[in-house]
C-alpha atoms as a PDB file:
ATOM      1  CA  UNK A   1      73.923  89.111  97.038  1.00  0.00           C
ATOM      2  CA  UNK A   2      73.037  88.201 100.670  1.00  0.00           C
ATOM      3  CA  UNK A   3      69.974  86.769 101.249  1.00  0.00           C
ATOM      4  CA  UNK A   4      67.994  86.724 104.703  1.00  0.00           C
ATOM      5  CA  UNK A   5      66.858  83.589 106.118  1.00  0.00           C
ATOM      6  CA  UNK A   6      63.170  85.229 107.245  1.00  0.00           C
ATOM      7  CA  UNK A   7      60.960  82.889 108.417  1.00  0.00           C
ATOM      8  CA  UNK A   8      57.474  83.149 107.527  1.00  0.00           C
ATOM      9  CA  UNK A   9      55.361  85.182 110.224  1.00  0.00           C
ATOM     10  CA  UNK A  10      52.895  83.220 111.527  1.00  0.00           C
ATOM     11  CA  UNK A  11      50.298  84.997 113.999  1.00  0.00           C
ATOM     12  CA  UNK A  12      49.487  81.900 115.727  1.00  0.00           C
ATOM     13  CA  UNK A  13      52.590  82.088 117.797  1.00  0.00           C
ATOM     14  CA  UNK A  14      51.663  85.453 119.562  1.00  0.00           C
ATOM     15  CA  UNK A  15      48.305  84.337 120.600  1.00  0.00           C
ATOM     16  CA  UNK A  16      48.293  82.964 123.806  1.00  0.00           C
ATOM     17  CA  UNK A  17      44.771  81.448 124.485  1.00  0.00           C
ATOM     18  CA  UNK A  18      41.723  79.635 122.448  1.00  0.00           C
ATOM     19  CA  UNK A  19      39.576  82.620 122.679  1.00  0.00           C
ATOM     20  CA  UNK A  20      42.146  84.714 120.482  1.00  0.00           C
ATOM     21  CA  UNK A  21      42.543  81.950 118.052  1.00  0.00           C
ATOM     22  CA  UNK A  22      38.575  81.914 117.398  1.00  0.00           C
ATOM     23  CA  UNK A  23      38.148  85.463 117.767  1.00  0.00           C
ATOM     24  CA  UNK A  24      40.586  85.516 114.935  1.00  0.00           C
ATOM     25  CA  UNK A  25      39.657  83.091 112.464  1.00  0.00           C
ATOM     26  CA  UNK A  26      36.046  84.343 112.700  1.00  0.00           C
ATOM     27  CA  UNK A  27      37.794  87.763 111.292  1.00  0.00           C
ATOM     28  CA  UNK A  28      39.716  85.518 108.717  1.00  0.00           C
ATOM     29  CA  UNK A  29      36.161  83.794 108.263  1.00  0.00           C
ATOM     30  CA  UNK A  30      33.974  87.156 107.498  1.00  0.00           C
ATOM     31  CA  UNK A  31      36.857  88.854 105.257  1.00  0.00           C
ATOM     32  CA  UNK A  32      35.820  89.896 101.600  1.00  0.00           C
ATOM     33  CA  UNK A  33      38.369  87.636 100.180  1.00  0.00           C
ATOM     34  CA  UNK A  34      37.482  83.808 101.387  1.00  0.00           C
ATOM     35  CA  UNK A  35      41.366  82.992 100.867  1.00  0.00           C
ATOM     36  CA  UNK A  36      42.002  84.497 104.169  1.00  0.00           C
ATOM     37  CA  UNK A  37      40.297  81.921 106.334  1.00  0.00           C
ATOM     38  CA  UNK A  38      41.894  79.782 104.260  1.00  0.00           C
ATOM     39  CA  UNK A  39      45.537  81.050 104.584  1.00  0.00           C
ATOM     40  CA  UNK A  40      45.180  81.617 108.180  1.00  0.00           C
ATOM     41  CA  UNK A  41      43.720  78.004 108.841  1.00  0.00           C
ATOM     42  CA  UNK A  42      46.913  77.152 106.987  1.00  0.00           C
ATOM     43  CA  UNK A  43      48.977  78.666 109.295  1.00  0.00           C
ATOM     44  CA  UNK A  44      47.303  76.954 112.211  1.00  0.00           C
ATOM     45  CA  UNK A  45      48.023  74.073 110.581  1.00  0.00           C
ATOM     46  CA  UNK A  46      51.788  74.856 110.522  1.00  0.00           C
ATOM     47  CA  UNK A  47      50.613  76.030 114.151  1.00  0.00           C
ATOM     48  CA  UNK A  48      50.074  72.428 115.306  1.00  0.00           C
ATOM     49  CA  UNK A  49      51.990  70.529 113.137  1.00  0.00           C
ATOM     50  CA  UNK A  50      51.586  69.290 109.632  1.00  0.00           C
ATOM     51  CA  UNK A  51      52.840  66.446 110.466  1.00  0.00           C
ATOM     52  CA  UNK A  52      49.970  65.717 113.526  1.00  0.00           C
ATOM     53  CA  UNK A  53      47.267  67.351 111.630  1.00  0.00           C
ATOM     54  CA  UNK A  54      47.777  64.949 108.613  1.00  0.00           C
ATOM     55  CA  UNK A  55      48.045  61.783 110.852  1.00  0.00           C
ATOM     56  CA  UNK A  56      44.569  63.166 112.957  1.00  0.00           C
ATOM     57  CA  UNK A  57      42.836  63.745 109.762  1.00  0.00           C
ATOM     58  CA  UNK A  58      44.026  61.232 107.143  1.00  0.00           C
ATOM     59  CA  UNK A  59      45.059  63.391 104.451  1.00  0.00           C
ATOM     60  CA  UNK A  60      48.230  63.611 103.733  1.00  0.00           C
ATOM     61  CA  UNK A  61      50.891  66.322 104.049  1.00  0.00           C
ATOM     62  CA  UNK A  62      51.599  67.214 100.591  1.00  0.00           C
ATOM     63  CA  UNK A  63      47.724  67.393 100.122  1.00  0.00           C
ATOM     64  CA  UNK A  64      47.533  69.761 103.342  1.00  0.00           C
ATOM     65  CA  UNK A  65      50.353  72.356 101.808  1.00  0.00           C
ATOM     66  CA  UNK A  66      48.394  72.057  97.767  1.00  0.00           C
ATOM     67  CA  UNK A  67      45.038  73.182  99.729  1.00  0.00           C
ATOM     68  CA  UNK A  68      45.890  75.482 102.581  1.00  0.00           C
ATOM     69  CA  UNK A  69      49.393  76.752 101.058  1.00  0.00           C
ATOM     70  CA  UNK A  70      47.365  78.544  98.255  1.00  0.00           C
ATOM     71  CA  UNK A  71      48.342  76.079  95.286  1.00  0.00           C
ATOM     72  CA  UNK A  72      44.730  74.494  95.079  1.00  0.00           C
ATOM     73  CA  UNK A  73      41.416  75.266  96.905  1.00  0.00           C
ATOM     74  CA  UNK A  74      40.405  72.884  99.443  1.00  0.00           C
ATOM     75  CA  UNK A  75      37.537  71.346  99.499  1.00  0.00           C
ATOM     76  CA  UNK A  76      34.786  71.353 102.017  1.00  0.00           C
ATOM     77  CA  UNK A  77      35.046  68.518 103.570  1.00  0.00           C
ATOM     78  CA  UNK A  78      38.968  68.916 103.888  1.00  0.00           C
ATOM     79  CA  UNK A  79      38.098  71.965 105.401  1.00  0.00           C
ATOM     80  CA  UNK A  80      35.790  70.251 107.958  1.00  0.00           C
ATOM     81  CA  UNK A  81      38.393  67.903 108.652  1.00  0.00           C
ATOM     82  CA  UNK A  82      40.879  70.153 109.938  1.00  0.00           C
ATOM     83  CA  UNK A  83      38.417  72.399 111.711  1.00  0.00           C
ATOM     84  CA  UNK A  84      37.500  68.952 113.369  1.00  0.00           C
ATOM     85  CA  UNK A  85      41.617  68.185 114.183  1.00  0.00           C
ATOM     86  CA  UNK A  86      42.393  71.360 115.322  1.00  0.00           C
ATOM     87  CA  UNK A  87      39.048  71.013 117.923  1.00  0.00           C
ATOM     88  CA  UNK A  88      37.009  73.622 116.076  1.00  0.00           C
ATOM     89  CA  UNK A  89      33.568  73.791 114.604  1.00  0.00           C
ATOM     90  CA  UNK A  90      32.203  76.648 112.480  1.00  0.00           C
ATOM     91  CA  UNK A  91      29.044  78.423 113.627  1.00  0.00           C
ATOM     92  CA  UNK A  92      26.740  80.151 111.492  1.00  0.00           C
ATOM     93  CA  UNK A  93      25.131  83.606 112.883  1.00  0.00           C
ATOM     94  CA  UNK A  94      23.301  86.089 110.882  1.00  0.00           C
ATOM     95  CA  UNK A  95      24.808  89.337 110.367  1.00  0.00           C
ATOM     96  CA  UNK A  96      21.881  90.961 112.738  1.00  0.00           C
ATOM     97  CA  UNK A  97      23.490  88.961 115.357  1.00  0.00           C
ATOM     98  CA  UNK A  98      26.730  90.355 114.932  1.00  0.00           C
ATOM     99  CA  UNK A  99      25.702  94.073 114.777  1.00  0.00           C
ATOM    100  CA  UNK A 100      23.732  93.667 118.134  1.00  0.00           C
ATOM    101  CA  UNK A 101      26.762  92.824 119.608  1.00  0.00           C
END
């Protein structure tokens, strides 16, 4: 049997400025299903560079894959760390905001 060599798609690399990237975690962020933020801040992890996200936030690697490779749920405050490495910062609006829009 042949087998493909696929690598994972990751639609990070198709976005081309910071506006896309937050436009589209704040979809990830607002999904039913709070595993998609949490996948898709995974693969902006892979984005970057597990290697520099672990060194700018402390944790280490194999921790990073566990919590944002869908093996474990991270925690808050590993979640805040990598928001904070990647130069991000959650914002809280309430959903009469976003309808006005």
């Amino acid at each position: 049997m042949k087998h493909n060599n696929l690598s994972e798609f990751n639609p990070f690399d198709y976005m081309e400025t910071q506006a896309e990237i937050e436009a589209f975690l704040n979809e990830c962020l607002v999904d039913e299903d709070p595993n998609t933020f949490v996948e898709a801040l995974g693969l902006l992890i892979k984005k970057h560079g597990v290697t520099d996200i672990s060194q700018a936030t402390g944790l280490n690697r194999e921790s990073l894959y566990k919590s944002f490779g869908g093996k474990v749920k991270p925690k808050f405050d590993t979640v805040v760390k990598v928001l904070r490495a990647l130069d991000l910062n959650l914002e809280f609006v309430s959903d009469n905001h976003l309808s006005a829009t």
